[in-house]
PDB file of N, CA and C in Angstrom:
ATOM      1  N   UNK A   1     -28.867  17.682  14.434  1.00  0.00           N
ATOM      2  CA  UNK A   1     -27.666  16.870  14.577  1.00  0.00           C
ATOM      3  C   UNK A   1     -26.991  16.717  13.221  1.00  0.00           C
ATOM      4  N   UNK A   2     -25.281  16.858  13.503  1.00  0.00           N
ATOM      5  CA  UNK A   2     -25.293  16.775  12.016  1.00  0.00           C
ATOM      6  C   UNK A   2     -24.828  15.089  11.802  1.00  0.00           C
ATOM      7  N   UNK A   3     -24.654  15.336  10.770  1.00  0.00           N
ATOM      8  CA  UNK A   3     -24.062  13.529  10.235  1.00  0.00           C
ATOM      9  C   UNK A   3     -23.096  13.056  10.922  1.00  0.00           C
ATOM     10  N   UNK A   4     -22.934  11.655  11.209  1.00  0.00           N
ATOM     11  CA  UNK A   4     -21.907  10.764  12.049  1.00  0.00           C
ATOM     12  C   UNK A   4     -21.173   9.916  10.998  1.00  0.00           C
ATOM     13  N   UNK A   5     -21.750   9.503  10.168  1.00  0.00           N
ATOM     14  CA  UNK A   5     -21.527   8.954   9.132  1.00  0.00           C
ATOM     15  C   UNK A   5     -21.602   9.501   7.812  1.00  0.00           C
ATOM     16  N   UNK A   6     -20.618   9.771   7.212  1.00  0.00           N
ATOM     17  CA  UNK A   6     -20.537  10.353   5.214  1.00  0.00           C
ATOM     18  C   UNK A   6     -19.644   9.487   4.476  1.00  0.00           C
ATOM     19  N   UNK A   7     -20.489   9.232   3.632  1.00  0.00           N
ATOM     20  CA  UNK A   7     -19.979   7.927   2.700  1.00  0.00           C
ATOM     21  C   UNK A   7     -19.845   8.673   1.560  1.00  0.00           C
ATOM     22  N   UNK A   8     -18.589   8.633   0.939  1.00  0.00           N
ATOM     23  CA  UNK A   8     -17.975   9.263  -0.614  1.00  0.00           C
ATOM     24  C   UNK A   8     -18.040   8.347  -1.460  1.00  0.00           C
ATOM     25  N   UNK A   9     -18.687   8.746  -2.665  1.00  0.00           N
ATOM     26  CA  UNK A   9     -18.907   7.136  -4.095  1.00  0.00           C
ATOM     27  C   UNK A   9     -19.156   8.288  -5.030  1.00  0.00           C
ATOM     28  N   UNK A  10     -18.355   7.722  -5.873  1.00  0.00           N
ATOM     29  CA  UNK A  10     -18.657   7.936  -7.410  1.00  0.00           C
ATOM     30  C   UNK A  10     -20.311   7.826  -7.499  1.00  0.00           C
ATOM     31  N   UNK A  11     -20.637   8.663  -8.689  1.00  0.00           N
ATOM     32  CA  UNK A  11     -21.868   8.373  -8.753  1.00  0.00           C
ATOM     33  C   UNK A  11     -22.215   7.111  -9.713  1.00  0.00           C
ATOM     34  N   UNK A  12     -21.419   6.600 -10.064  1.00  0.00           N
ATOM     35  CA  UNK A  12     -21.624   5.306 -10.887  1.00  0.00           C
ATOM     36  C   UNK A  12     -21.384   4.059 -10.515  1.00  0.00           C
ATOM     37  N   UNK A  13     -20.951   4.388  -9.046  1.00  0.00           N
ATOM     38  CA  UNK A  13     -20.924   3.094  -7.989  1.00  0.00           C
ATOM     39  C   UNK A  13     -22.549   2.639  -7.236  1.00  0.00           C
ATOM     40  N   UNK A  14     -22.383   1.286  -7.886  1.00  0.00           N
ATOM     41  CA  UNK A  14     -23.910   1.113  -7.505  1.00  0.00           C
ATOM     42  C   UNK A  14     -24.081   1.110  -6.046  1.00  0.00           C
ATOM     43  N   UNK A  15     -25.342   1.654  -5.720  1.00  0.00           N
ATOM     44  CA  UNK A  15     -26.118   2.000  -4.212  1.00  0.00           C
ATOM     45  C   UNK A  15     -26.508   0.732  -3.587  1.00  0.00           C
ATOM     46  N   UNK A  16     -26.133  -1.007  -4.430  1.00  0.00           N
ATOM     47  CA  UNK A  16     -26.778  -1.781  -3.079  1.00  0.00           C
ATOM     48  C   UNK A  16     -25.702  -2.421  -2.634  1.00  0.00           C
ATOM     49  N   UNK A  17     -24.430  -1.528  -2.629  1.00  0.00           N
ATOM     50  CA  UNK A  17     -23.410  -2.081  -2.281  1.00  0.00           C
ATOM     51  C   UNK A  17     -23.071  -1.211  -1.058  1.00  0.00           C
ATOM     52  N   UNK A  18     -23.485  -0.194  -0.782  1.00  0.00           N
ATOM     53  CA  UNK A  18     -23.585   0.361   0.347  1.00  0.00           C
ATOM     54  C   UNK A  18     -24.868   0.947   1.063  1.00  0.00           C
ATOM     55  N   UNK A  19     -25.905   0.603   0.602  1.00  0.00           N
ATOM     56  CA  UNK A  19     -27.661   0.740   1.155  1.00  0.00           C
ATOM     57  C   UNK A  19     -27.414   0.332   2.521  1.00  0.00           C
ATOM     58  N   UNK A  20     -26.840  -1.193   2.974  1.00  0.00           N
ATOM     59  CA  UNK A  20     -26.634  -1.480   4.350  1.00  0.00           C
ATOM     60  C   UNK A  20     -26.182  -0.319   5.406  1.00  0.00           C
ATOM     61  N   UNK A  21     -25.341   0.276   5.058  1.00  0.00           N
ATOM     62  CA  UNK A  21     -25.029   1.253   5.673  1.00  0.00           C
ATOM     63  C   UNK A  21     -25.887   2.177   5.668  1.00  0.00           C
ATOM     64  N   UNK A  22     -26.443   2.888   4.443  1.00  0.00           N
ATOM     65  CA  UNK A  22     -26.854   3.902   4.516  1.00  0.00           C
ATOM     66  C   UNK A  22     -28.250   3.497   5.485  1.00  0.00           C
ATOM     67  N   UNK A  23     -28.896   2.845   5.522  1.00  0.00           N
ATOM     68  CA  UNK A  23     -30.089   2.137   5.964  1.00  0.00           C
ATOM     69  C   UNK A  23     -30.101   2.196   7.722  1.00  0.00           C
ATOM     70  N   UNK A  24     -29.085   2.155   8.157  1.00  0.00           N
ATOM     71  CA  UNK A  24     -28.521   2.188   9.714  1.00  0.00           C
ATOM     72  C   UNK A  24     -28.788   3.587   9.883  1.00  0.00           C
ATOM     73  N   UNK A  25     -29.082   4.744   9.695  1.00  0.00           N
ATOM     74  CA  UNK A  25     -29.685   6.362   9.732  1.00  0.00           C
ATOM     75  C   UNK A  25     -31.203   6.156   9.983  1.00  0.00           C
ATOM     76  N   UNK A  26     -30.852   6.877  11.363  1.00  0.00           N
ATOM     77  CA  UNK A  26     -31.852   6.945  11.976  1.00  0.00           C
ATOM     78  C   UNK A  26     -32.270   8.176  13.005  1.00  0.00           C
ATOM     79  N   UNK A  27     -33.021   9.018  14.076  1.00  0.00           N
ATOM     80  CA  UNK A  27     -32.989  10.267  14.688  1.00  0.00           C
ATOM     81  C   UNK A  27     -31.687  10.041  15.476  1.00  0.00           C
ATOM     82  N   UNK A  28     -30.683   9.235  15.770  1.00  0.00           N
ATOM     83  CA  UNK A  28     -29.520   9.310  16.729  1.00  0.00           C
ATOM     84  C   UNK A  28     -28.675   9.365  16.357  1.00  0.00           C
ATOM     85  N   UNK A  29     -28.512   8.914  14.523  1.00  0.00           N
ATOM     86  CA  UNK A  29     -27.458   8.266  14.018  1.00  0.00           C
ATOM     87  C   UNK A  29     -27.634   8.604  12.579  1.00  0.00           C
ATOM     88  N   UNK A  30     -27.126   9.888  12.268  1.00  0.00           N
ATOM     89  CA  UNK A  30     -27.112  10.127  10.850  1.00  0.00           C
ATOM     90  C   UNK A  30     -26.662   9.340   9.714  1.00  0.00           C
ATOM     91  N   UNK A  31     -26.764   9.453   8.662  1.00  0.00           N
ATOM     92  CA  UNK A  31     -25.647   8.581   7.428  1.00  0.00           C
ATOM     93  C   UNK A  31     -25.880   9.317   6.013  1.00  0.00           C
ATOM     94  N   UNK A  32     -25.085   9.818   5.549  1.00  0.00           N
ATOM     95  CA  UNK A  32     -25.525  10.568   4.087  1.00  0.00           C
ATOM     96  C   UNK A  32     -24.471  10.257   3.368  1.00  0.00           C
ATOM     97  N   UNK A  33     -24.790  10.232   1.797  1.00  0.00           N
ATOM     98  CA  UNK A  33     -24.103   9.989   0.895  1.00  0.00           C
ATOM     99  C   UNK A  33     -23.493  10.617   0.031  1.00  0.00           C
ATOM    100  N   UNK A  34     -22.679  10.754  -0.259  1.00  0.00           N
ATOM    101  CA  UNK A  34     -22.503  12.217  -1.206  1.00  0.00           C
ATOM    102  C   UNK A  34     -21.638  12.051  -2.619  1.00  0.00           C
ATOM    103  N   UNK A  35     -22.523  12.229  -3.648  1.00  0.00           N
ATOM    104  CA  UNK A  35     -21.957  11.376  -5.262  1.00  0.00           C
ATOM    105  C   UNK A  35     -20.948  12.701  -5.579  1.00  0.00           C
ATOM    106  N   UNK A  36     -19.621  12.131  -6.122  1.00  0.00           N
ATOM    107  CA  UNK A  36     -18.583  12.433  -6.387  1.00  0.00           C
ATOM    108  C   UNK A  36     -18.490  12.393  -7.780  1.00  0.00           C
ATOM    109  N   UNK A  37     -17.556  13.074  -8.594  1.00  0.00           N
ATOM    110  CA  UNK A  37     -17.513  12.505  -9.639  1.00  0.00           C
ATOM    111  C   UNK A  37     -15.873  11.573 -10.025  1.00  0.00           C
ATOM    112  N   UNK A  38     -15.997  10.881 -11.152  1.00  0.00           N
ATOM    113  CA  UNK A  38     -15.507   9.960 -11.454  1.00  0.00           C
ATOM    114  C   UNK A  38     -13.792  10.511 -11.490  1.00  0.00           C
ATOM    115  N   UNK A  39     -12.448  10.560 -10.864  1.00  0.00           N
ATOM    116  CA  UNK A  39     -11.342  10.577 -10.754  1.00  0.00           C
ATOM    117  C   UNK A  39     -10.507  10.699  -9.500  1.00  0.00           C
ATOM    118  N   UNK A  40      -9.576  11.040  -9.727  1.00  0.00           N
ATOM    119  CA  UNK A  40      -8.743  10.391  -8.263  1.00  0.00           C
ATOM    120  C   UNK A  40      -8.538  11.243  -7.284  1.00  0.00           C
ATOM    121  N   UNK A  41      -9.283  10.702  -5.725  1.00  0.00           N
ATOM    122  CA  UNK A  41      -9.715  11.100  -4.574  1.00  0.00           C
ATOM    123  C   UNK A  41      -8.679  10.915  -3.677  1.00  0.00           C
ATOM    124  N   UNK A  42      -8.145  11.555  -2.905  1.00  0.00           N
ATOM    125  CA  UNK A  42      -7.270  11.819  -1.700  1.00  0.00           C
ATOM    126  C   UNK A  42      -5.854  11.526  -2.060  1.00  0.00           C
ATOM    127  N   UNK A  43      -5.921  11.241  -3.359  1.00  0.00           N
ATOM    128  CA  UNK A  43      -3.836  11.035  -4.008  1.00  0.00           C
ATOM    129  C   UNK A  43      -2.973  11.602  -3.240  1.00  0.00           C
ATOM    130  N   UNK A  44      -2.819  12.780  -2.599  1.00  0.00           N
ATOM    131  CA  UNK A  44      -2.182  13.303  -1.804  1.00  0.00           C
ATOM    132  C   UNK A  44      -1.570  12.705  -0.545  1.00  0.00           C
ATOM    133  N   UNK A  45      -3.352  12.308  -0.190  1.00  0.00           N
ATOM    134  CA  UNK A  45      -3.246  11.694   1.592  1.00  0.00           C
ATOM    135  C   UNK A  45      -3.050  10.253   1.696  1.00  0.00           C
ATOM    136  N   UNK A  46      -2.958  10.006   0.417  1.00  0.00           N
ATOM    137  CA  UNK A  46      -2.475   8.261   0.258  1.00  0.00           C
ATOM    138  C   UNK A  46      -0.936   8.278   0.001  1.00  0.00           C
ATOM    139  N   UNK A  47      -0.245   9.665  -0.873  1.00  0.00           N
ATOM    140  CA  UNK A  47       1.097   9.407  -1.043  1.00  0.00           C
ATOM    141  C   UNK A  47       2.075   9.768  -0.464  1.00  0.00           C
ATOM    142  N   UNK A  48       1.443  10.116   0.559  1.00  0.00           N
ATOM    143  CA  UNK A  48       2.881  11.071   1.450  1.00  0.00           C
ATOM    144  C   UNK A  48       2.782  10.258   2.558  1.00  0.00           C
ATOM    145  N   UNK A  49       2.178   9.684   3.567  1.00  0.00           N
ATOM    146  CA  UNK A  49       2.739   8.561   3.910  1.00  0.00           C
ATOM    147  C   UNK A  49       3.637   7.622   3.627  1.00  0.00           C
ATOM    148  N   UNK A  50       3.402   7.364   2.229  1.00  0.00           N
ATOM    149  CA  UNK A  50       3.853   6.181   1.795  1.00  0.00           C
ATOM    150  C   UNK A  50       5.201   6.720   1.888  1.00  0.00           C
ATOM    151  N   UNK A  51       5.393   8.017   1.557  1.00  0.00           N
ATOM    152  CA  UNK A  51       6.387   8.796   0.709  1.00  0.00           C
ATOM    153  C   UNK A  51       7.633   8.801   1.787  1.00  0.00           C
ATOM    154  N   UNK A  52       7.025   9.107   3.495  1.00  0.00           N
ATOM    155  CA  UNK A  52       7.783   9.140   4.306  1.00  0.00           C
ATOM    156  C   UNK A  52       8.257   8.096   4.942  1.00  0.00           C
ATOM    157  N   UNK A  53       7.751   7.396   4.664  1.00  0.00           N
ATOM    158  CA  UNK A  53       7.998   6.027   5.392  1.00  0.00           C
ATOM    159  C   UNK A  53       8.925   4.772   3.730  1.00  0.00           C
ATOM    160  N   UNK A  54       8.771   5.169   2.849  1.00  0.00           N
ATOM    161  CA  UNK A  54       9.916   5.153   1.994  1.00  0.00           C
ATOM    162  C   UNK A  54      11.439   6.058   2.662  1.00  0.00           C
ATOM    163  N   UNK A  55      11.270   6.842   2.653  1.00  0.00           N
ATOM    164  CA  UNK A  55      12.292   7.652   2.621  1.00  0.00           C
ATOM    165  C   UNK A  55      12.966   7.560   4.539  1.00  0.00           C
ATOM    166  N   UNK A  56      12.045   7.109   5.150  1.00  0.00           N
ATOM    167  CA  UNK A  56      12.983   7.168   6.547  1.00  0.00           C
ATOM    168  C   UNK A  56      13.424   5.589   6.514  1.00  0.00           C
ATOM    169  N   UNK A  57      12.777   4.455   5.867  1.00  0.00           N
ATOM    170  CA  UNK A  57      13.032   2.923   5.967  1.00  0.00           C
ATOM    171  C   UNK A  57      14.835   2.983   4.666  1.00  0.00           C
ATOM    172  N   UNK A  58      14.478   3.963   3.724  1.00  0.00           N
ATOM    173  CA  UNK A  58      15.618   3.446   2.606  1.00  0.00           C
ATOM    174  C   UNK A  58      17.130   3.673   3.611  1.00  0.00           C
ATOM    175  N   UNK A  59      17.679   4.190   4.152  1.00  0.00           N
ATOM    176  CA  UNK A  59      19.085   4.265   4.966  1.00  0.00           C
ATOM    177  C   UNK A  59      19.234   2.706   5.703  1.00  0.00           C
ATOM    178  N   UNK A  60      18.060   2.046   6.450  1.00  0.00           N
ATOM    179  CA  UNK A  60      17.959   0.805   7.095  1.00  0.00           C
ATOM    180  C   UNK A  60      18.028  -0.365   5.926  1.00  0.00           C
ATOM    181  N   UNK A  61      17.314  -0.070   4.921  1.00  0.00           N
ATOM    182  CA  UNK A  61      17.636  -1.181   3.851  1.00  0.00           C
ATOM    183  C   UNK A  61      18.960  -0.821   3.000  1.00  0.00           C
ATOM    184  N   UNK A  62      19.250  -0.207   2.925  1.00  0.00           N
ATOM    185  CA  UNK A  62      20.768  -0.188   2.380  1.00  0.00           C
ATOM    186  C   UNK A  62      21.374  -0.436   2.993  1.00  0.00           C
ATOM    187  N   UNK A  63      21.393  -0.312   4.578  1.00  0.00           N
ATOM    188  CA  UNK A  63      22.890  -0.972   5.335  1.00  0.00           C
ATOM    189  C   UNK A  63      22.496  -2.589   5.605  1.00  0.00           C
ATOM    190  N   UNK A  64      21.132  -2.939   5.463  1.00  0.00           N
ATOM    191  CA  UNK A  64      20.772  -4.190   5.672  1.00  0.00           C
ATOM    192  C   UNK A  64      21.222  -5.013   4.246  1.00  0.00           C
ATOM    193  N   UNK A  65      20.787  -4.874   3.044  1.00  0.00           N
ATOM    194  CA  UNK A  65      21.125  -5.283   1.922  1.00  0.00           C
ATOM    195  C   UNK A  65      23.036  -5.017   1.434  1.00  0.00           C
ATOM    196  N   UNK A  66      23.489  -3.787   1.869  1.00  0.00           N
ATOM    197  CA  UNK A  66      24.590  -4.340   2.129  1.00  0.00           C
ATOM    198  C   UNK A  66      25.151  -5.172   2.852  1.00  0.00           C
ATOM    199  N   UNK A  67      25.411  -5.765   4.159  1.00  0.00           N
ATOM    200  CA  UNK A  67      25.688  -6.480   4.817  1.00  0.00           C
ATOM    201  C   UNK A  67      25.257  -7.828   4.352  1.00  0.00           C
ATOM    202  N   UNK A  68      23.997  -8.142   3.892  1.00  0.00           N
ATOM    203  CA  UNK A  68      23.609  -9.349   3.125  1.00  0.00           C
ATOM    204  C   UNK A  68      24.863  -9.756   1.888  1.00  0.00           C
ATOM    205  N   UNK A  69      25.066  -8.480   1.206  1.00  0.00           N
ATOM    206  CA  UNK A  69      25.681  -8.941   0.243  1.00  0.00           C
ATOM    207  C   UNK A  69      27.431  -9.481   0.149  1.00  0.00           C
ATOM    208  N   UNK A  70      27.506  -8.541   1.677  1.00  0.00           N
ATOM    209  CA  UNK A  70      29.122  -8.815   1.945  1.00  0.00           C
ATOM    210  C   UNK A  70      29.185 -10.483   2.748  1.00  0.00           C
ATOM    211  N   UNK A  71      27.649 -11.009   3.220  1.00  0.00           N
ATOM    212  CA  UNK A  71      28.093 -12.387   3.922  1.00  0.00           C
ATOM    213  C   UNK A  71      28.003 -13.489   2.680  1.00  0.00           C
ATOM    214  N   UNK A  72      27.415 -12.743   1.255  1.00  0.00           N
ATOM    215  CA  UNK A  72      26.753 -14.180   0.349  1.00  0.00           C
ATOM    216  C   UNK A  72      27.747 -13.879  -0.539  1.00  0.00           C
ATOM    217  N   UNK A  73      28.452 -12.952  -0.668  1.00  0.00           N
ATOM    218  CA  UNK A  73      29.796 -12.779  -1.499  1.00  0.00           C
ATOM    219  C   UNK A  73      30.961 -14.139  -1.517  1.00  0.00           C
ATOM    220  N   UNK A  74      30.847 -14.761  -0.425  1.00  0.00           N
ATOM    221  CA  UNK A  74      31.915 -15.999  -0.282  1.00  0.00           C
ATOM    222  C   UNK A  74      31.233 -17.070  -1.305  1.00  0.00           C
ATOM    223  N   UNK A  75      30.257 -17.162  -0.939  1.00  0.00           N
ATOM    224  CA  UNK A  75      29.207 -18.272  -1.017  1.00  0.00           C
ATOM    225  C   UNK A  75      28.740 -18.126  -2.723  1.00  0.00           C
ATOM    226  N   UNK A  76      28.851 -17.317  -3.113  1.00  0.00           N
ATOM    227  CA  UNK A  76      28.114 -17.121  -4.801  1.00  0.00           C
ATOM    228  C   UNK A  76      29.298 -17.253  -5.651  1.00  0.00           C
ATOM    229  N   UNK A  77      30.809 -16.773  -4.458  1.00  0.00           N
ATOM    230  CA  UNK A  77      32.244 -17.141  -5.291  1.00  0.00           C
ATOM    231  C   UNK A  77      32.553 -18.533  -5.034  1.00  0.00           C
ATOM    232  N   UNK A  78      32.454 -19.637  -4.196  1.00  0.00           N
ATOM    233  CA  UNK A  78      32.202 -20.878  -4.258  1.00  0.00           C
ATOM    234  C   UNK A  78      31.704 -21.757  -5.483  1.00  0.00           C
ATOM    235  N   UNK A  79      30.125 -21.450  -5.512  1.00  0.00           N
ATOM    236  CA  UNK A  79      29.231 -21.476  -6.596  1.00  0.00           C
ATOM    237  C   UNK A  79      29.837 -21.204  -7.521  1.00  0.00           C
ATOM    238  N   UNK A  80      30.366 -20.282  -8.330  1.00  0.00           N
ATOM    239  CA  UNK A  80      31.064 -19.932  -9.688  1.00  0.00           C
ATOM    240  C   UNK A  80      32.495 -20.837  -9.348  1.00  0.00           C
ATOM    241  N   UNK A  81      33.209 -20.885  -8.710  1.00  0.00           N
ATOM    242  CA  UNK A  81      34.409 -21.619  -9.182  1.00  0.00           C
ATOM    243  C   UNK A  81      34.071 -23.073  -8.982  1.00  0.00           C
ATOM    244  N   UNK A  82      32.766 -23.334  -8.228  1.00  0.00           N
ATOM    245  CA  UNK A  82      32.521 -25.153  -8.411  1.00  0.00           C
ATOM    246  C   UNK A  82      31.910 -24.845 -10.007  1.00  0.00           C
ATOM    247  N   UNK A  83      31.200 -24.437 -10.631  1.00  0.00           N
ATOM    248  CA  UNK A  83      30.555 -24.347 -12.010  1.00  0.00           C
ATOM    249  C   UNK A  83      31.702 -24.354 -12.922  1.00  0.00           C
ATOM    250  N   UNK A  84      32.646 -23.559 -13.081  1.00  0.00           N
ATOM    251  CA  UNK A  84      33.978 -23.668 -13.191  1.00  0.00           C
ATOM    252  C   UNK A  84      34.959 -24.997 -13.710  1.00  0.00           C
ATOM    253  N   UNK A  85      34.663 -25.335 -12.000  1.00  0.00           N
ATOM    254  CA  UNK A  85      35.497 -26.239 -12.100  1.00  0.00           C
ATOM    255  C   UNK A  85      34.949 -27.898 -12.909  1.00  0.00           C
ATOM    256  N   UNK A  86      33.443 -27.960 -12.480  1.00  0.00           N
ATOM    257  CA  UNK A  86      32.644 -28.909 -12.997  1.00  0.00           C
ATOM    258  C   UNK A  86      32.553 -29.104 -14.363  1.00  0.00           C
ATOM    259  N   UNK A  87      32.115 -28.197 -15.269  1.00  0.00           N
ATOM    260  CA  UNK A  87      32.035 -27.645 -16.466  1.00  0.00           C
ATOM    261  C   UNK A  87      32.884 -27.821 -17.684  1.00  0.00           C
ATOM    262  N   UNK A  88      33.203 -26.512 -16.721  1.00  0.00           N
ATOM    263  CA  UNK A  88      34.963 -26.293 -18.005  1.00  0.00           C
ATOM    264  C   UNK A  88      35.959 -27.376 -17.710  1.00  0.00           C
ATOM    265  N   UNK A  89      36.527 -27.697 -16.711  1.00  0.00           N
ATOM    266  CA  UNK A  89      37.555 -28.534 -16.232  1.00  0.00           C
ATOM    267  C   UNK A  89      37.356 -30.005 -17.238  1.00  0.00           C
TER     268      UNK A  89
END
């Protein structure tokens, strides 16, 4: 049978932080460990998600953040001519 469980660690990641697991291997239920060395693991499969889901959300936040800015445009010109008027006057 092969493994059900493979756990990836640096080899300088201490072992009783995942022994629990490994300890659950048994004839039904494999678990093996396999020491890696020390730098950066799956960068790829962590950034292109991110990457697409940036890039299909940015068109929705620009028409959203515009529209924000065309309703607070009254309201921030209020604000400056009461400061204005309080102030300087």
């Amino acid at each position: 049978m092969e493994e059900a469980i493979v756990i990836s660690a640096p080899k300088e990641y201490p072992l009783y932080l995942i022994e629990d697991v490994i300890n659950l291997s048994n004839e039904r239920l494999k678990v093996k460990r396999i020491d890696t060395e020390h730098g950066i693991m799956n960068g790829i499969e962590w950034a292109l998600p991110t990457i697409v889901v940036v890039y299909l959300a940015k068109p929705f936040f620009e028409a959203f953040l515009k529209e924000a800015g065309k309703d607070l445009f009254p309201i921030r010109d209020l604000q400056i001519n009461y400061i204005n008027y309080t102030f300087v006057l």
